[in-house]
Protein backbone atom coordinates (compact mmCIF):
# COMPACT_ATOMS: atom_id res chain seq x y z
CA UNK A 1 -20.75 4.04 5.48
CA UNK A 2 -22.47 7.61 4.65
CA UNK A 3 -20.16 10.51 3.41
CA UNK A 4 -20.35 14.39 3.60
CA UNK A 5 -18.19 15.90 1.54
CA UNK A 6 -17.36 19.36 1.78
CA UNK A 7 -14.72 22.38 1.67
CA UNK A 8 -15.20 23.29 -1.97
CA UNK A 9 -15.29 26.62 -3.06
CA UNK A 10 -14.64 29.86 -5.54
CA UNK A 11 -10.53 30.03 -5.56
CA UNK A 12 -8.46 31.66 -8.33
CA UNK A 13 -6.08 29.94 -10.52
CA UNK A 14 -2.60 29.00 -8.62
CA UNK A 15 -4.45 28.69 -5.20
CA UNK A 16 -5.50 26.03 -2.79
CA UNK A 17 -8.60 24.39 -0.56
CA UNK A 18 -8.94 21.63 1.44
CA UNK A 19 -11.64 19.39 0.93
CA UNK A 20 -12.76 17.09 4.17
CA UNK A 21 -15.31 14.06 4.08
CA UNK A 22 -16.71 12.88 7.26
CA UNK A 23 -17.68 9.48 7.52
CA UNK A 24 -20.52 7.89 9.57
CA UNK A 25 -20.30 4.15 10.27
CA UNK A 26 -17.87 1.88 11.73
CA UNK A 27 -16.48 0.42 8.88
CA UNK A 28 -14.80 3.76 7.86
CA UNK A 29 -11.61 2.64 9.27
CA UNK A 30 -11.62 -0.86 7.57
CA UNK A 31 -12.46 1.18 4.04
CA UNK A 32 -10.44 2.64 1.44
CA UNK A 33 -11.20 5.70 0.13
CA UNK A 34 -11.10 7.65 -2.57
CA UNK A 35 -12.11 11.05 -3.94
CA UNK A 36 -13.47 11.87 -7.62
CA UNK A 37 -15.01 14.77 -9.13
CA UNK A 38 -17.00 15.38 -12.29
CA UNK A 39 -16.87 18.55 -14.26
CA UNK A 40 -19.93 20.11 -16.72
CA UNK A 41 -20.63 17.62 -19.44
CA UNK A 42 -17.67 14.80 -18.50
CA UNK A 43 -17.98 11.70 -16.74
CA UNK A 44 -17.45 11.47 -13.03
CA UNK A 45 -13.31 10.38 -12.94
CA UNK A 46 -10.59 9.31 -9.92
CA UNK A 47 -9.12 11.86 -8.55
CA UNK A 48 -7.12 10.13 -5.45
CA UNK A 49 -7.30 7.33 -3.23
CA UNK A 50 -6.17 5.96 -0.16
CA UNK A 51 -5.70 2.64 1.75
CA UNK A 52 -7.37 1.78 4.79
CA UNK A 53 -4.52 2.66 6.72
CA UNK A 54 -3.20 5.11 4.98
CA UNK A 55 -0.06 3.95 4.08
CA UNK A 56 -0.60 3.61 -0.15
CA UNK A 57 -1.81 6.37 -2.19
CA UNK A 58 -2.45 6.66 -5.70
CA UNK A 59 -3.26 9.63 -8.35
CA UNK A 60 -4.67 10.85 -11.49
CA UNK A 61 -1.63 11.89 -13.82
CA UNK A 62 -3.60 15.33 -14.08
CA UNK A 63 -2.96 15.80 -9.98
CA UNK A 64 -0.20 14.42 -9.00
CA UNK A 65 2.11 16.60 -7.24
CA UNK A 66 -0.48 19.15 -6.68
CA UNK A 67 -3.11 17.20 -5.11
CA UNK A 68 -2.66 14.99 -1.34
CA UNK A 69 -5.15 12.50 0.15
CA UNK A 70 -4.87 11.53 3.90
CA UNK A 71 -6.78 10.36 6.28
CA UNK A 72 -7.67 10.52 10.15
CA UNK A 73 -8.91 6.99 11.35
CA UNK A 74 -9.83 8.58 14.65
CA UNK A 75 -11.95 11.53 13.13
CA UNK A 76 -13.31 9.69 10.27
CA UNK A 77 -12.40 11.89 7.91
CA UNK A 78 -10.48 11.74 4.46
CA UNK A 79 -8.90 15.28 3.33
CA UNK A 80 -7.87 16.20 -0.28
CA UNK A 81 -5.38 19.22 -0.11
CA UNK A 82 -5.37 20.66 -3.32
CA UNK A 83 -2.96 23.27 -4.42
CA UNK A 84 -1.40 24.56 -7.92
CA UNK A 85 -5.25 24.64 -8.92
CA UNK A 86 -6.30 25.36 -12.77
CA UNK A 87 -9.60 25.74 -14.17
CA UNK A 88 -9.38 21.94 -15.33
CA UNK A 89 -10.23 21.47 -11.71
CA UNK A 90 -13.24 23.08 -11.51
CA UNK A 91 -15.79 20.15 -10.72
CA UNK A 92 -17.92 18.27 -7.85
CA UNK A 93 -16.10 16.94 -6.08
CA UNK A 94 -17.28 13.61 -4.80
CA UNK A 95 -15.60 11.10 -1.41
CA UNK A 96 -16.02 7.68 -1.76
CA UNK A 97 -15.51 4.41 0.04
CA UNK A 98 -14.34 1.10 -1.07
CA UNK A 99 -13.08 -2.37 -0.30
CA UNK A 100 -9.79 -1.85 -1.31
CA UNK A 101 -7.27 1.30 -3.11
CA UNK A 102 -7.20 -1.48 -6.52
CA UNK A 103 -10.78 -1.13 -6.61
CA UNK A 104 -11.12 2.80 -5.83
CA UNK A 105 -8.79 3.24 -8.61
CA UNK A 106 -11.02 1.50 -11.21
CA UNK A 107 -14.55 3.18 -9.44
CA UNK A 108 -15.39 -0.11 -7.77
CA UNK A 109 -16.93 2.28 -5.13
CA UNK A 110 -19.20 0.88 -2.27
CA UNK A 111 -20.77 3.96 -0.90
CA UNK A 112 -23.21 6.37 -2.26
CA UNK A 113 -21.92 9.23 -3.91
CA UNK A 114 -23.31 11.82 -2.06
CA UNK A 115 -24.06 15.38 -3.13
CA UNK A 116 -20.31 16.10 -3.20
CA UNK A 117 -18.52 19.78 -2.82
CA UNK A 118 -18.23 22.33 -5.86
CA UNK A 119 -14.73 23.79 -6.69
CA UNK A 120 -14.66 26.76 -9.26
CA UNK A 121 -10.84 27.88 -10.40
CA UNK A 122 -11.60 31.65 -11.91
CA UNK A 123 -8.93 32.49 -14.33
């Protein structure tokens, strides 16, 4: 499966975007997926991830209850609403597929990373 991430952008501190990743292939609805992001001089970490059908989510402690993963089977596309944002936030932002949410948790990605989408919090 190939991924375009995308959505990212310049938002102040305390406001919201939607990221979107578009998936080509026809295994996208058999994957889970997940969404990471890696800031100036840090590793690339999970941010959120989703099972194939969308029923089981999971979160970084640093987003949850700001941050919400779905999907949309039908469009190929996984969504990360982000809101409450901070300037910890500010990173790439990456999509990624896997063979399972256990796996996506731990990085056990499948797909390539892609060029991701940048998100800047301004103070």
């Amino acid at each position: 499966v190939q991924l375009q991430a995308s959505g990212g952008g310049l938002v102040q501190a305390g406001g919201s975007l939607r990221l979107s990743c578009a998936a080509s292939g026809r295994t996208f609805s058999s994957a889970a997926m997940g969404w990471f992001r890696q800031a100036p001089g840090k590793e690339r970490e999970f941010v959120a991830g989703i099972s194939w059908s969308g029923e089981t989510t999971d979160y970084a402690d640093s987003v949850k209850g700001r941050f919400t993963i779905s999907r949309d089977n039908a469009k190929n596309t996984v969504y990360l609403q982000m809101s409450s944002l901070n300037f910890e936030d500010t990173a790439v932002y990456y999509c990624a597929a896997g063979p399972d949410l256990r796996r996506i948790v731990v990085g056990r990605t499948t797909s390539d990373w892609g060029q991701g989408t940048q998100v800047t919090v301004s103070s």
